[in-house]
C-alpha atoms as a PDB file:
ATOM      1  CA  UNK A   1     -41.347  23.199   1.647  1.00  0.00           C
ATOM      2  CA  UNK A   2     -39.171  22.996   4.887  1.00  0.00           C
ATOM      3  CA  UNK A   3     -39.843  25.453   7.900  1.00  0.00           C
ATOM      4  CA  UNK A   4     -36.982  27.763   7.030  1.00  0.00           C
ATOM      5  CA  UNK A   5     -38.209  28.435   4.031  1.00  0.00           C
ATOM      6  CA  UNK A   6     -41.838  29.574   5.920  1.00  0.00           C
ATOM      7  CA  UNK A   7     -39.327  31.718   8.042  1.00  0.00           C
ATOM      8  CA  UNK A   8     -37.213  33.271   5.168  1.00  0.00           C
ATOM      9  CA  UNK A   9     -40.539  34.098   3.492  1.00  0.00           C
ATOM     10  CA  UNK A  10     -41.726  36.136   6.799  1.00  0.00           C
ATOM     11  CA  UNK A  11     -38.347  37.908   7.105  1.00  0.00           C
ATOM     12  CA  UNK A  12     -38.527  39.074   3.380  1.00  0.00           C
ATOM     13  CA  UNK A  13     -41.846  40.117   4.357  1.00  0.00           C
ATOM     14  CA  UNK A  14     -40.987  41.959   7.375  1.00  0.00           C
ATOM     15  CA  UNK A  15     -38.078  43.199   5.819  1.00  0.00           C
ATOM     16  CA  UNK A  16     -39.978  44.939   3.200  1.00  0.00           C
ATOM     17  CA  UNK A  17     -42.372  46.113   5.616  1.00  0.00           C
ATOM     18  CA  UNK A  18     -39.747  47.824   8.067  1.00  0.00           C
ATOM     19  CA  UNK A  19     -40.179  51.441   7.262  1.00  0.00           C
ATOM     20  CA  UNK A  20     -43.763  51.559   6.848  1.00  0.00           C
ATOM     21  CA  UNK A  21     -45.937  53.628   9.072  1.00  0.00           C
ATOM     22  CA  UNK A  22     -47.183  51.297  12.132  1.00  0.00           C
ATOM     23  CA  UNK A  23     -50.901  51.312  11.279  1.00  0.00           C
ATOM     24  CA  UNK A  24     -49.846  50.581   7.663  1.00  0.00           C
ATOM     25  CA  UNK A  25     -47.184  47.425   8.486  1.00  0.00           C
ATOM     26  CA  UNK A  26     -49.818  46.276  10.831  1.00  0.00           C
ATOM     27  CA  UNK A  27     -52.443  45.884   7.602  1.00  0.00           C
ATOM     28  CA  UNK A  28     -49.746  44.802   5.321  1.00  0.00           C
ATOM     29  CA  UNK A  29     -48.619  42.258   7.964  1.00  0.00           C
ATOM     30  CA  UNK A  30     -52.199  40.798   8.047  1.00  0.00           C
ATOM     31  CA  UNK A  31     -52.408  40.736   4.282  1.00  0.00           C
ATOM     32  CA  UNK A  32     -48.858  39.165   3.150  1.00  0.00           C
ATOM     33  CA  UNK A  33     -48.522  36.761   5.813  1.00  0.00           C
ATOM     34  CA  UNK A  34     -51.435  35.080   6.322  1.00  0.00           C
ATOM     35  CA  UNK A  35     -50.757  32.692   3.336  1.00  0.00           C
ATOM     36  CA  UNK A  36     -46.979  31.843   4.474  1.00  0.00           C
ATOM     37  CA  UNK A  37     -49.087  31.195   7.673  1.00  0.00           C
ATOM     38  CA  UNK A  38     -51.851  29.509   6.793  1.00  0.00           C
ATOM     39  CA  UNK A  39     -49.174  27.169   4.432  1.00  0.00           C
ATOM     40  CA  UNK A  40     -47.082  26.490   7.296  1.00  0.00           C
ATOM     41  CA  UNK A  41     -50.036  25.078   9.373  1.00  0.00           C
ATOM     42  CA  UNK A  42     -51.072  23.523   6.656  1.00  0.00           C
ATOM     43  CA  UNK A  43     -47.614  21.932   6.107  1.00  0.00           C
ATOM     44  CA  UNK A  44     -47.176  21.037  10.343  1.00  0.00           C
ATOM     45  CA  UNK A  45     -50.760  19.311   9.875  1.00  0.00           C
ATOM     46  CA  UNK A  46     -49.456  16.685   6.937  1.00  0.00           C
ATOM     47  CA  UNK A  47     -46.355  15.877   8.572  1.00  0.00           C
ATOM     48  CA  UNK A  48     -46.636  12.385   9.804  1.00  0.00           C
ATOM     49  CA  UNK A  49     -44.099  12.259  12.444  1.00  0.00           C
ATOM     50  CA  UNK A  50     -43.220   9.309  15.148  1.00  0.00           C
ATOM     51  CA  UNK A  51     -45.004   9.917  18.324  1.00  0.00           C
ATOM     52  CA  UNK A  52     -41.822  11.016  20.775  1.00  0.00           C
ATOM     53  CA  UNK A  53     -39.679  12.132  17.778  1.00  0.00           C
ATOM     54  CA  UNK A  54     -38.103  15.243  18.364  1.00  0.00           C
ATOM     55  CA  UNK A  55     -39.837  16.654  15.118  1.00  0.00           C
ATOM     56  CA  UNK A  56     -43.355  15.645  16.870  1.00  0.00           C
ATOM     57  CA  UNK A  57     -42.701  17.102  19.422  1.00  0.00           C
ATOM     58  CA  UNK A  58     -42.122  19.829  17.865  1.00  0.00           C
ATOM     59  CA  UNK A  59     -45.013  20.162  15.359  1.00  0.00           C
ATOM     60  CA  UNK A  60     -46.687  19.205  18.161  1.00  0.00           C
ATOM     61  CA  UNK A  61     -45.302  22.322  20.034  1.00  0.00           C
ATOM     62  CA  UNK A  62     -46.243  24.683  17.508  1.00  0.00           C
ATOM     63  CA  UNK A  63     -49.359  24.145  17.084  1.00  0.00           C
ATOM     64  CA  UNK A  64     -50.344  24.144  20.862  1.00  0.00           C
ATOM     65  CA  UNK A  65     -48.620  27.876  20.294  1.00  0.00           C
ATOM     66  CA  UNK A  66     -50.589  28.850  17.331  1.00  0.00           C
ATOM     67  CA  UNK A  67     -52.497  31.933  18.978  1.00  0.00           C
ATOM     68  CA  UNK A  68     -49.184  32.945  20.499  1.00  0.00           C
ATOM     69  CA  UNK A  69     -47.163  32.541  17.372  1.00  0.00           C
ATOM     70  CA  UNK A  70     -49.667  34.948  15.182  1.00  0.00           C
ATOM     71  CA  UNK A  71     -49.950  37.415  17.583  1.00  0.00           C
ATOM     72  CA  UNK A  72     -47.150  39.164  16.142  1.00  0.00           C
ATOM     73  CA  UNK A  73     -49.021  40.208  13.181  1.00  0.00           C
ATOM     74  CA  UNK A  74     -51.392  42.168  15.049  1.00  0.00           C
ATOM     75  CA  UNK A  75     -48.641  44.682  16.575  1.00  0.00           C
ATOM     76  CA  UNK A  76     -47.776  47.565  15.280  1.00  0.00           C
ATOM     77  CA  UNK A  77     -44.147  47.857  16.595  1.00  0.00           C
ATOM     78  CA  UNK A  78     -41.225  46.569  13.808  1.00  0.00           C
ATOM     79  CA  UNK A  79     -41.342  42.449  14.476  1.00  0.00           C
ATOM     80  CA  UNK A  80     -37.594  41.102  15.252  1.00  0.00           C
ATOM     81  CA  UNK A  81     -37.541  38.087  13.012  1.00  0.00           C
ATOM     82  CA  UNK A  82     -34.971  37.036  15.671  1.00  0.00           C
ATOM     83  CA  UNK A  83     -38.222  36.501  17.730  1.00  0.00           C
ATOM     84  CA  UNK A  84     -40.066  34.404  15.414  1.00  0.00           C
ATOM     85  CA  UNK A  85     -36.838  32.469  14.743  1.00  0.00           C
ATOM     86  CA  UNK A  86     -36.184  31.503  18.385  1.00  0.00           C
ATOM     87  CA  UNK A  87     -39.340  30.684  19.214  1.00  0.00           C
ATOM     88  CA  UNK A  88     -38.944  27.755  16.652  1.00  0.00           C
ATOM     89  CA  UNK A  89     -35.743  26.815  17.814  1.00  0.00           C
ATOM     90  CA  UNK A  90     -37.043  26.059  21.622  1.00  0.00           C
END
């Protein structure tokens, strides 16, 4: 699986989730997207990138962001998948 399919499966997520109550989207969020998470880290752990590679670096990127990245999850607000996208992209 390539990232953007990790991304497209949070967006349907989100999308699905977008006129839930906030206390509600917040436990759904915790529930549907931890395995697209956890499979994602899982996926940026087997990659066996060349040290100084633009992909190492950026594996190497996200996971020094992992906390920051999930944090998402625990808010209540509607998530901009804009957010999650760009985040990558950097």
């Amino acid at each position: 699986m390539r990232l953007h399919s990790y991304c497209n499966q949070l967006f349907q997520i989100e999308k699905e989730l977008k006129d839930l109550e906030p206390e509600e989207r917040q436990k759904k969020r915790l529930e549907l997207e931890r395995p697209v998470l956890d499979a994602f880290w899982k996926w940026t752990n087997g990659i066996n990138a060349l040290g100084g590679s633009k992909l190492a670096k950026a594996i190497n990127y996200a996971q020094n962001q992992r906390s920051y990245m999930e944090n998402y999850r625990k808010c209540f607000k509607r998530w901009r998948p804009i957010q999650f996208t760009l985040f990558m992209l950097n």
